[in-house]
PDB file of N, CA and C in Angstrom:
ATOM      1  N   UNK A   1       0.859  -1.174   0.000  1.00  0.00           N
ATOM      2  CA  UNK A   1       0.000   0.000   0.000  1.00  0.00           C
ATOM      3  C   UNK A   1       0.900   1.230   0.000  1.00  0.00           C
ATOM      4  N   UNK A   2       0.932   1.962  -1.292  1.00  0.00           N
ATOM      5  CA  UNK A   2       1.516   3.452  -0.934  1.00  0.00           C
ATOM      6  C   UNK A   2       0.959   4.283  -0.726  1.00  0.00           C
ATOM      7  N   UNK A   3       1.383   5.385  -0.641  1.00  0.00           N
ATOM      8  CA  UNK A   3       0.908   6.780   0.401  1.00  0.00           C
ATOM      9  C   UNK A   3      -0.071   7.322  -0.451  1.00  0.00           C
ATOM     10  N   UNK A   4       0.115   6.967  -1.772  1.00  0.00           N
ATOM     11  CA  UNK A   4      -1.330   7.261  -2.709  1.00  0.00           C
ATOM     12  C   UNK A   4      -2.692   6.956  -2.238  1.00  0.00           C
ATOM     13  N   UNK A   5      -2.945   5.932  -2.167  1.00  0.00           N
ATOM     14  CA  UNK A   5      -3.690   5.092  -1.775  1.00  0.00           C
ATOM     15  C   UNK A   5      -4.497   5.773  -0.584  1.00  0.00           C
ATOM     16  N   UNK A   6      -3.264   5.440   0.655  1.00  0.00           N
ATOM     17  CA  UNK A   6      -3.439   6.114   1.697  1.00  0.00           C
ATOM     18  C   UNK A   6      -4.467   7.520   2.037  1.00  0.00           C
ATOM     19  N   UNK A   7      -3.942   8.210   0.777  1.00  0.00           N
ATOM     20  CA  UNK A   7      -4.460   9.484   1.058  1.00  0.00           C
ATOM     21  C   UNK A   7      -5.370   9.563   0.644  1.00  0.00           C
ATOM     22  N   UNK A   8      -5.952   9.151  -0.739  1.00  0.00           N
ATOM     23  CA  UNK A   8      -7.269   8.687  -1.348  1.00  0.00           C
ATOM     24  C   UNK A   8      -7.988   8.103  -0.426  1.00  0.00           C
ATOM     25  N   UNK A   9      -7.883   7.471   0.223  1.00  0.00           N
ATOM     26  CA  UNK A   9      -8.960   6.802   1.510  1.00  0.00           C
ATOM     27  C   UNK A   9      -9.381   7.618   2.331  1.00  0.00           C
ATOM     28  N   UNK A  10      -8.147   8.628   3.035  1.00  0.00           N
ATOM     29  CA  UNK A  10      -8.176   9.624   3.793  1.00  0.00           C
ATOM     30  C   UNK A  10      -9.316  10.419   3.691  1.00  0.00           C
ATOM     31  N   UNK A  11      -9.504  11.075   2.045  1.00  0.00           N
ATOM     32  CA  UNK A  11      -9.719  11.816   1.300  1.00  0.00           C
ATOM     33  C   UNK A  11     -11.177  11.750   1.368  1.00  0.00           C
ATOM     34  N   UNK A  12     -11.386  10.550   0.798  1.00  0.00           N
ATOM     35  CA  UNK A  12     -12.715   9.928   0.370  1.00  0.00           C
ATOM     36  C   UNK A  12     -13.382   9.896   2.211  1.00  0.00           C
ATOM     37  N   UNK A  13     -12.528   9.480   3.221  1.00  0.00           N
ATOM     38  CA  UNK A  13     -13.391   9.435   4.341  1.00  0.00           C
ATOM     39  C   UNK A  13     -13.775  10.746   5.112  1.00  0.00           C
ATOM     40  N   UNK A  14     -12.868  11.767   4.683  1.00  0.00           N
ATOM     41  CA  UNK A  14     -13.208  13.073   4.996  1.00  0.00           C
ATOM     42  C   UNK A  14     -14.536  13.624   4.354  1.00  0.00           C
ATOM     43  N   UNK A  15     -14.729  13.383   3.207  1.00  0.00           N
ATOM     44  CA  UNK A  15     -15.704  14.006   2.304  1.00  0.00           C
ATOM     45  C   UNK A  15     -16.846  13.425   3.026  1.00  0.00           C
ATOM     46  N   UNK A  16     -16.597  11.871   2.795  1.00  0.00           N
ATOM     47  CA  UNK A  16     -18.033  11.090   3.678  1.00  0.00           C
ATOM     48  C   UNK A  16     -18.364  11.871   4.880  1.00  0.00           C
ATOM     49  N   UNK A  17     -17.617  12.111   5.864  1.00  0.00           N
ATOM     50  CA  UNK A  17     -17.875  12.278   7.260  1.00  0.00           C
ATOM     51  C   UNK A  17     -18.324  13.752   6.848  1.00  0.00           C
ATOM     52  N   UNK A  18     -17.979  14.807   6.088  1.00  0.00           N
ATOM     53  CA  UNK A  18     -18.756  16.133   6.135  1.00  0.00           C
ATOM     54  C   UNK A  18     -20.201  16.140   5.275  1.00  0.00           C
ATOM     55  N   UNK A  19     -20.080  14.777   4.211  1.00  0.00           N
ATOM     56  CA  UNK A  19     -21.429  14.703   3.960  1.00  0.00           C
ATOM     57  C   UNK A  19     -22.475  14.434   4.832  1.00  0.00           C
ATOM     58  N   UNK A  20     -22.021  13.479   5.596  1.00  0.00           N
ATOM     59  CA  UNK A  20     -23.082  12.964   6.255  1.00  0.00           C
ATOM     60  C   UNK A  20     -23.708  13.937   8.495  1.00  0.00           C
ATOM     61  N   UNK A  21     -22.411  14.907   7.867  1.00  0.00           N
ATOM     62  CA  UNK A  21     -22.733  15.688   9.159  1.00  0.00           C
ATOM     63  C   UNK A  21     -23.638  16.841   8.819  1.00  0.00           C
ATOM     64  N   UNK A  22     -23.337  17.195   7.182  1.00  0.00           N
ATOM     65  CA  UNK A  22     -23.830  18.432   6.840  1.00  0.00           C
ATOM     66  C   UNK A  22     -25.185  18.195   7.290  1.00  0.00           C
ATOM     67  N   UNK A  23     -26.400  18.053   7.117  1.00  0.00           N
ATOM     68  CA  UNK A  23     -27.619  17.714   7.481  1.00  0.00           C
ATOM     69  C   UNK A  23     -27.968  18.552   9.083  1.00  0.00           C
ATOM     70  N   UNK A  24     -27.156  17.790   9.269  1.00  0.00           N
ATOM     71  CA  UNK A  24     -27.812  17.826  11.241  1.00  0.00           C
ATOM     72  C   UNK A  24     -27.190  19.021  11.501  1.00  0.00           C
ATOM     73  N   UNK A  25     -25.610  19.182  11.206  1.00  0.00           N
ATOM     74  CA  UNK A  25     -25.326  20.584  11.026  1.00  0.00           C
ATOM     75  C   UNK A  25     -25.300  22.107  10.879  1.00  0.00           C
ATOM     76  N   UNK A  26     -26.183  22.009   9.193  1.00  0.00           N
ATOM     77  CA  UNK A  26     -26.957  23.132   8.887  1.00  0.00           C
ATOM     78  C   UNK A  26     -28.513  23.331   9.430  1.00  0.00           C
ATOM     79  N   UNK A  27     -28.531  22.259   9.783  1.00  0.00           N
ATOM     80  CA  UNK A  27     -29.992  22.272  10.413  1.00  0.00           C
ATOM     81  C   UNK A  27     -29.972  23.229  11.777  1.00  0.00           C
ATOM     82  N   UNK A  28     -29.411  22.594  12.468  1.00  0.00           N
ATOM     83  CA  UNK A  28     -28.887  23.138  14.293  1.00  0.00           C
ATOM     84  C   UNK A  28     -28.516  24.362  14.130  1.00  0.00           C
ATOM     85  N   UNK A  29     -27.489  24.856  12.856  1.00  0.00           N
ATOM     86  CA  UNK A  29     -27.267  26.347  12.565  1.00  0.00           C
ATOM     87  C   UNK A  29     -28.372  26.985  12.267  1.00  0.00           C
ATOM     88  N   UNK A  30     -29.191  26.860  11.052  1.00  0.00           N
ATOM     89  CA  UNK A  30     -30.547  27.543  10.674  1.00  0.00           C
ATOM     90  C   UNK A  30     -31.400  28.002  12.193  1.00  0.00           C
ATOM     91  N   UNK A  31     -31.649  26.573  12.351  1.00  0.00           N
ATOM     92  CA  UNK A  31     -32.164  26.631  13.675  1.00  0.00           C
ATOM     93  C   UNK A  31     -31.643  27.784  15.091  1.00  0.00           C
ATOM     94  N   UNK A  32     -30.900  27.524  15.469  1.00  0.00           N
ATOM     95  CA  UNK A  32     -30.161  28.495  16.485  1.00  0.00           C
ATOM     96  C   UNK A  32     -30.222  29.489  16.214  1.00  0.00           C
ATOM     97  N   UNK A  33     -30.003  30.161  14.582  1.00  0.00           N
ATOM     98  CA  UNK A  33     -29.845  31.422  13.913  1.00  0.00           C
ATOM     99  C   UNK A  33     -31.460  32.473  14.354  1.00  0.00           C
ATOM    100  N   UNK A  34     -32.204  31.314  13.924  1.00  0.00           N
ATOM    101  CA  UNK A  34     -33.592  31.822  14.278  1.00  0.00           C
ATOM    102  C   UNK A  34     -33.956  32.396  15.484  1.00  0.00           C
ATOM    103  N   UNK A  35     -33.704  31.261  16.462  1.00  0.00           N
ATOM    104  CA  UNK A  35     -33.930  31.221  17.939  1.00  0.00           C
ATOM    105  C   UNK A  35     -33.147  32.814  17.934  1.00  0.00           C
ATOM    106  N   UNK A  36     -32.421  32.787  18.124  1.00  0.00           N
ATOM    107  CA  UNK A  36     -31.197  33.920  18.781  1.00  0.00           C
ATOM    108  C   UNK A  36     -32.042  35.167  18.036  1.00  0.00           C
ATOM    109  N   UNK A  37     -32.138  35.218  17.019  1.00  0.00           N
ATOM    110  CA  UNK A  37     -32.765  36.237  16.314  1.00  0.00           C
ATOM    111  C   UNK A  37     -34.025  36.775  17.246  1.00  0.00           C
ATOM    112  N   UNK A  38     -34.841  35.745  17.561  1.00  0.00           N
ATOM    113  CA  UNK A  38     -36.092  35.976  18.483  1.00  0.00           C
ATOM    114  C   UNK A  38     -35.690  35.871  19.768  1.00  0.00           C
ATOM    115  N   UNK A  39     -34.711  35.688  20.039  1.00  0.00           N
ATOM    116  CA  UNK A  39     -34.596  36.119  21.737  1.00  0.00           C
ATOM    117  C   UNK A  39     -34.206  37.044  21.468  1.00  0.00           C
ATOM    118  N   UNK A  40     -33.263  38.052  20.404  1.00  0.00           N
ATOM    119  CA  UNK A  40     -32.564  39.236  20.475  1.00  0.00           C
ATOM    120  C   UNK A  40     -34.072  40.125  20.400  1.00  0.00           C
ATOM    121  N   UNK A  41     -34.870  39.900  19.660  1.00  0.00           N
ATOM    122  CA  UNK A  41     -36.054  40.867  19.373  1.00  0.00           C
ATOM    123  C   UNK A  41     -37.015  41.025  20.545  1.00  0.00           C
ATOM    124  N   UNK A  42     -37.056  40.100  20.991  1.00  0.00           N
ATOM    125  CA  UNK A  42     -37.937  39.995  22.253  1.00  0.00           C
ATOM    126  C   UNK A  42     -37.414  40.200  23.709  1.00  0.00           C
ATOM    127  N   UNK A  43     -35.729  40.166  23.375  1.00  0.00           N
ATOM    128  CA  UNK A  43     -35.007  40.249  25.028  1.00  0.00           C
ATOM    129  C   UNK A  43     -35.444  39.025  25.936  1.00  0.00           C
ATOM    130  N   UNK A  44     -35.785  37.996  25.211  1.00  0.00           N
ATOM    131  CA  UNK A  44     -35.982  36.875  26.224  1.00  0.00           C
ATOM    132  C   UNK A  44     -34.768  35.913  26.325  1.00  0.00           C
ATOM    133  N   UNK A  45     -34.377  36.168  27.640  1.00  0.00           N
ATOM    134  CA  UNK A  45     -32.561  34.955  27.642  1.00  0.00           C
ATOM    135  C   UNK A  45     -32.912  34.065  28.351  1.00  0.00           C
ATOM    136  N   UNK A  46     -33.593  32.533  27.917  1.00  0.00           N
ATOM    137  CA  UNK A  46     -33.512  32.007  28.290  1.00  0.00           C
ATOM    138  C   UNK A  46     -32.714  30.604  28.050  1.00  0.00           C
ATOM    139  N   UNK A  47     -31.658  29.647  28.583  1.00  0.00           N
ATOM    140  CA  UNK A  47     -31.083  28.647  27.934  1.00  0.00           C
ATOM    141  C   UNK A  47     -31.745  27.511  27.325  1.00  0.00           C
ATOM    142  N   UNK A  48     -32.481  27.477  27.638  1.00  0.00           N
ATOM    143  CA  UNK A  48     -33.669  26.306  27.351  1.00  0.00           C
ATOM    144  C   UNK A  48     -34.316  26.607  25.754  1.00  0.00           C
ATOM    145  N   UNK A  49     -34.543  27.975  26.172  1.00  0.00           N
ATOM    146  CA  UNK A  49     -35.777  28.314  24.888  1.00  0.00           C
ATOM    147  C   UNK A  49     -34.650  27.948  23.445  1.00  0.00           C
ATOM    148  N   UNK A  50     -33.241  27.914  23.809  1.00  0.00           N
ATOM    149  CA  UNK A  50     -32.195  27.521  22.719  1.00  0.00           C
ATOM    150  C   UNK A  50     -31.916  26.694  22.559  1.00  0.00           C
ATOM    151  N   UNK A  51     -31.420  25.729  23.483  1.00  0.00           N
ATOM    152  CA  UNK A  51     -31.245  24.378  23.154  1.00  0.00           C
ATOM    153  C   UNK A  51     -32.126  23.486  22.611  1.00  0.00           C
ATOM    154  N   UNK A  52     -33.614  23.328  23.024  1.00  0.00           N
ATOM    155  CA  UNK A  52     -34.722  22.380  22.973  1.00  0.00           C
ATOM    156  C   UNK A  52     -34.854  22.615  21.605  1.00  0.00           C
ATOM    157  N   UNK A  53     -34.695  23.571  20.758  1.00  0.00           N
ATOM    158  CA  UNK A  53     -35.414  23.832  19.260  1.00  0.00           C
ATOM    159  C   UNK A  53     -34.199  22.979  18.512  1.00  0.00           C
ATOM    160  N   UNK A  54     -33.119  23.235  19.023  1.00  0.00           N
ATOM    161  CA  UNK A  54     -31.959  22.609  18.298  1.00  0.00           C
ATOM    162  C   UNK A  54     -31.581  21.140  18.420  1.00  0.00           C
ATOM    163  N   UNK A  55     -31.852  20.614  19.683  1.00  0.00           N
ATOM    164  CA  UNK A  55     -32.470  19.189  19.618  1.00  0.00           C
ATOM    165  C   UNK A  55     -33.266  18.578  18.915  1.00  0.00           C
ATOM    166  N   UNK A  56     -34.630  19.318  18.844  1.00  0.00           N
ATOM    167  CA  UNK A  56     -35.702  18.905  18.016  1.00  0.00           C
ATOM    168  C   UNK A  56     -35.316  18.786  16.902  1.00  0.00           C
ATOM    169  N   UNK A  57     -34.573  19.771  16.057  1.00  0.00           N
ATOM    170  CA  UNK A  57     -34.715  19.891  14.777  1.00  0.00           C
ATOM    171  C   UNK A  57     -33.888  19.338  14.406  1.00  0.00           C
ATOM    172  N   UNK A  58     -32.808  18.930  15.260  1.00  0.00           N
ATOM    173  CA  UNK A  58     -31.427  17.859  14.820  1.00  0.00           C
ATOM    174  C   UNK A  58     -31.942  15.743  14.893  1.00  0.00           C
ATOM    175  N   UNK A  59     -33.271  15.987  15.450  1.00  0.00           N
ATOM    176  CA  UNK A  59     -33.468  14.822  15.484  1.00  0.00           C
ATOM    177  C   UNK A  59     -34.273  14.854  14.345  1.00  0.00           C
ATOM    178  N   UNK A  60     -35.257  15.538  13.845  1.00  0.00           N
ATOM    179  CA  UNK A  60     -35.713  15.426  12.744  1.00  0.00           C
ATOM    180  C   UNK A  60     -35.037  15.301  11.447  1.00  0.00           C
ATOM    181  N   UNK A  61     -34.235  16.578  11.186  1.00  0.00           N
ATOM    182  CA  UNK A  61     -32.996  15.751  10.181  1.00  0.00           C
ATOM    183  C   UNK A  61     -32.445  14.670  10.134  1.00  0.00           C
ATOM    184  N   UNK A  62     -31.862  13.758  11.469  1.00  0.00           N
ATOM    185  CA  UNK A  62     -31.732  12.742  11.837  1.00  0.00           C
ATOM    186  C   UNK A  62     -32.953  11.735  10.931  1.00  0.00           C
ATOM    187  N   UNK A  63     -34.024  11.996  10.707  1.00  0.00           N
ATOM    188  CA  UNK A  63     -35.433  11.392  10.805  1.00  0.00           C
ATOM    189  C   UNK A  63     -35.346  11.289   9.507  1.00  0.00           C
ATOM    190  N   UNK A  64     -35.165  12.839   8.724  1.00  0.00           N
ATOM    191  CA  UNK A  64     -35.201  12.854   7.612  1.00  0.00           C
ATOM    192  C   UNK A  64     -34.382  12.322   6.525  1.00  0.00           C
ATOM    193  N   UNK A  65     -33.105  12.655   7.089  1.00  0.00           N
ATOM    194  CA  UNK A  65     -31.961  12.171   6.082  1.00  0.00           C
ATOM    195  C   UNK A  65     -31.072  10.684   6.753  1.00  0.00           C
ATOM    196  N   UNK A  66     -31.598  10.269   7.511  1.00  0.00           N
ATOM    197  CA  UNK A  66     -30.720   9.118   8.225  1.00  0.00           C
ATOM    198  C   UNK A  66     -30.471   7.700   7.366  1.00  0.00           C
ATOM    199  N   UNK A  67     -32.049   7.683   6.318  1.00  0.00           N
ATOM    200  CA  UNK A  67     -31.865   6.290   5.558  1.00  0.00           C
ATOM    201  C   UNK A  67     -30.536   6.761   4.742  1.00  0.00           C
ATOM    202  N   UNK A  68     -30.507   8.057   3.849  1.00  0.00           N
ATOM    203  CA  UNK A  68     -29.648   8.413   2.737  1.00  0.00           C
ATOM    204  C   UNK A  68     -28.207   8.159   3.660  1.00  0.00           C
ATOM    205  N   UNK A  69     -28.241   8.323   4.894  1.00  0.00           N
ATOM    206  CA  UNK A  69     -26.749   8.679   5.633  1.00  0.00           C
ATOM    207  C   UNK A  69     -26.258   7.543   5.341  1.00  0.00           C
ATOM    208  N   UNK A  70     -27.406   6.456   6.099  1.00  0.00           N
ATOM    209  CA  UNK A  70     -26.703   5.026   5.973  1.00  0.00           C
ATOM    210  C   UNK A  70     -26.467   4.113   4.270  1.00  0.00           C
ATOM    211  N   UNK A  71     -27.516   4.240   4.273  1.00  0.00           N
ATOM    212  CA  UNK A  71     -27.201   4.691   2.750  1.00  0.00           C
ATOM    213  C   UNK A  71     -25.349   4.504   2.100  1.00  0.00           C
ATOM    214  N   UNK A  72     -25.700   6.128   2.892  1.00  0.00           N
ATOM    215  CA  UNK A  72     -23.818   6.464   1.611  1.00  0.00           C
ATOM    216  C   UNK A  72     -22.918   5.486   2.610  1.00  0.00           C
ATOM    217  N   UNK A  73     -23.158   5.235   4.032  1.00  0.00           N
ATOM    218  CA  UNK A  73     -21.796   5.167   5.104  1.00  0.00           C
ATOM    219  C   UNK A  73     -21.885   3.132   4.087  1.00  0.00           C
ATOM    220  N   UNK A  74     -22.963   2.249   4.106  1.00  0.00           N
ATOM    221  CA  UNK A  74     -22.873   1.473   3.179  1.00  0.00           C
ATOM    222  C   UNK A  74     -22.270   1.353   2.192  1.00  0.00           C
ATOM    223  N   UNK A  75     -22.495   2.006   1.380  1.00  0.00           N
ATOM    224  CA  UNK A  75     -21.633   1.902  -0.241  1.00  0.00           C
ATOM    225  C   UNK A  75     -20.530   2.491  -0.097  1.00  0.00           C
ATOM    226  N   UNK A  76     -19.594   3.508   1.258  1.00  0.00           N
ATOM    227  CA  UNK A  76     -18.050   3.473   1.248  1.00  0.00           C
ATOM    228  C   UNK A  76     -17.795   2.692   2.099  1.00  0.00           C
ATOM    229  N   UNK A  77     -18.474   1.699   2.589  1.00  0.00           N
ATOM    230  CA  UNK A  77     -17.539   0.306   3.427  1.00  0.00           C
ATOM    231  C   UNK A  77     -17.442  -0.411   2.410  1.00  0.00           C
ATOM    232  N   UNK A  78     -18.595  -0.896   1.720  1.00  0.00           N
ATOM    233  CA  UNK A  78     -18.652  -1.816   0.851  1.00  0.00           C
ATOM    234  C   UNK A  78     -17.390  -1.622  -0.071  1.00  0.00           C
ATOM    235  N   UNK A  79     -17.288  -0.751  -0.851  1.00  0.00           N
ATOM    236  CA  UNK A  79     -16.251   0.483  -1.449  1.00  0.00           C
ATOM    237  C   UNK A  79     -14.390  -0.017  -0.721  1.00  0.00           C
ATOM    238  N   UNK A  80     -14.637   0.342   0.175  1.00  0.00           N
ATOM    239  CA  UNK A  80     -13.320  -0.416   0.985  1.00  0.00           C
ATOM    240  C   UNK A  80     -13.256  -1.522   1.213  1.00  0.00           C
ATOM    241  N   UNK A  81     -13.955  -2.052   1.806  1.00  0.00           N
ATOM    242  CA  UNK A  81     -13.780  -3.617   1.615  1.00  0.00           C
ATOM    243  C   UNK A  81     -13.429  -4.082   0.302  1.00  0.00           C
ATOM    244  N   UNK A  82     -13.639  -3.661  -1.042  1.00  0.00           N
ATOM    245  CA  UNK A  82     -13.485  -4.318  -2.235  1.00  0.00           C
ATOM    246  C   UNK A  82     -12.374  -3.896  -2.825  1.00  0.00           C
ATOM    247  N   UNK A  83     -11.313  -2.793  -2.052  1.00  0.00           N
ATOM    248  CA  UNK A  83     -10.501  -2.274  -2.105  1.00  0.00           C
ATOM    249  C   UNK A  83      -8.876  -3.336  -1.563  1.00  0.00           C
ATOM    250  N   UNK A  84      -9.421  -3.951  -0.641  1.00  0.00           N
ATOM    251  CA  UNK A  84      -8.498  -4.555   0.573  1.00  0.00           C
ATOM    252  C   UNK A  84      -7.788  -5.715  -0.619  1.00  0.00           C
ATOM    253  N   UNK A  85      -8.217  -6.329  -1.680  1.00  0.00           N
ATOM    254  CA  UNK A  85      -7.357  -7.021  -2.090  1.00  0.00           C
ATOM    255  C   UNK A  85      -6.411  -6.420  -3.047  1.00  0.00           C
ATOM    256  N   UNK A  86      -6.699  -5.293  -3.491  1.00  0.00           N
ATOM    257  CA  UNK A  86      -5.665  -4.882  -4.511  1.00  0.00           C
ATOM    258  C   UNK A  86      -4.567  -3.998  -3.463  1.00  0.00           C
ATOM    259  N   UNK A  87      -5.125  -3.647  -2.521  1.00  0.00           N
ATOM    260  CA  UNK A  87      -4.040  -2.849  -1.583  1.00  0.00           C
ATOM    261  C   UNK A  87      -3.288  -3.566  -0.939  1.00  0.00           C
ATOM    262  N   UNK A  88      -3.508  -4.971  -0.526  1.00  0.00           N
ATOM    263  CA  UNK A  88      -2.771  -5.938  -0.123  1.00  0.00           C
ATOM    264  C   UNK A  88      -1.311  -6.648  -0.981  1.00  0.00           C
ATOM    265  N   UNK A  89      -2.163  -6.348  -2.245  1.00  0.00           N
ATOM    266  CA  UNK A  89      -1.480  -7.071  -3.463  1.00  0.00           C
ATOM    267  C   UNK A  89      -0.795  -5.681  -4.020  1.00  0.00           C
ATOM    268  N   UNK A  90      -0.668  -4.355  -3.555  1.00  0.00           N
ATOM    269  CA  UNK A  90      -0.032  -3.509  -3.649  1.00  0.00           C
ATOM    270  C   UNK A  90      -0.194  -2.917  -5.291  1.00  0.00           C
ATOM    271  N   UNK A  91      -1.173  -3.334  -5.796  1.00  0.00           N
ATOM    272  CA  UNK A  91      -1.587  -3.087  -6.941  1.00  0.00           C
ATOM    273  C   UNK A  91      -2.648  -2.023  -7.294  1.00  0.00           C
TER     274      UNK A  91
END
């Protein structure tokens, strides 16, 4: 296995892992963005009234996009696994 290889895996598992975070991610951001917006307008500070919306809505993305997640995290194991004999065989 050379460092080619190596890094291509690297590569490919980085991309996976920001695909599959983006979701819950931008969600919790949108989300929070809002909240904060309406506590700034209203002057209401409360910790709760922030967190609970961002839970919610991170489990729903969760809800929403979780088959597609597993999905992709499937087809790059599968993907590596079918990889392991030519990297063995250094080919």
């Amino acid at each position: 296995m050379d460092t080619t290889a190596v890094l291509d895996i690297a590569t490919q598992a980085m991309v996976l892992a920001a695909k599959l975070a983006a979701p819950v991610l931008v969600t919790a951001l949108v989300v929070g963005f809002a909240v904060s917006l309406v506590q700034s307008v209203t002057q209401i500070q409360e910790i709760t009234l922030s967190f609970v919306p961002k839970a919610v809505a991170a489990a729903v993305a969760l809800l929403v996009c979780g088959n597609w997640m597993i999905s992709e995290l499937v087809t790059f194991t599968h993907a590596m696994f079918d990889l392991i004999p030519s990297l063995l065989n250094g080919g």
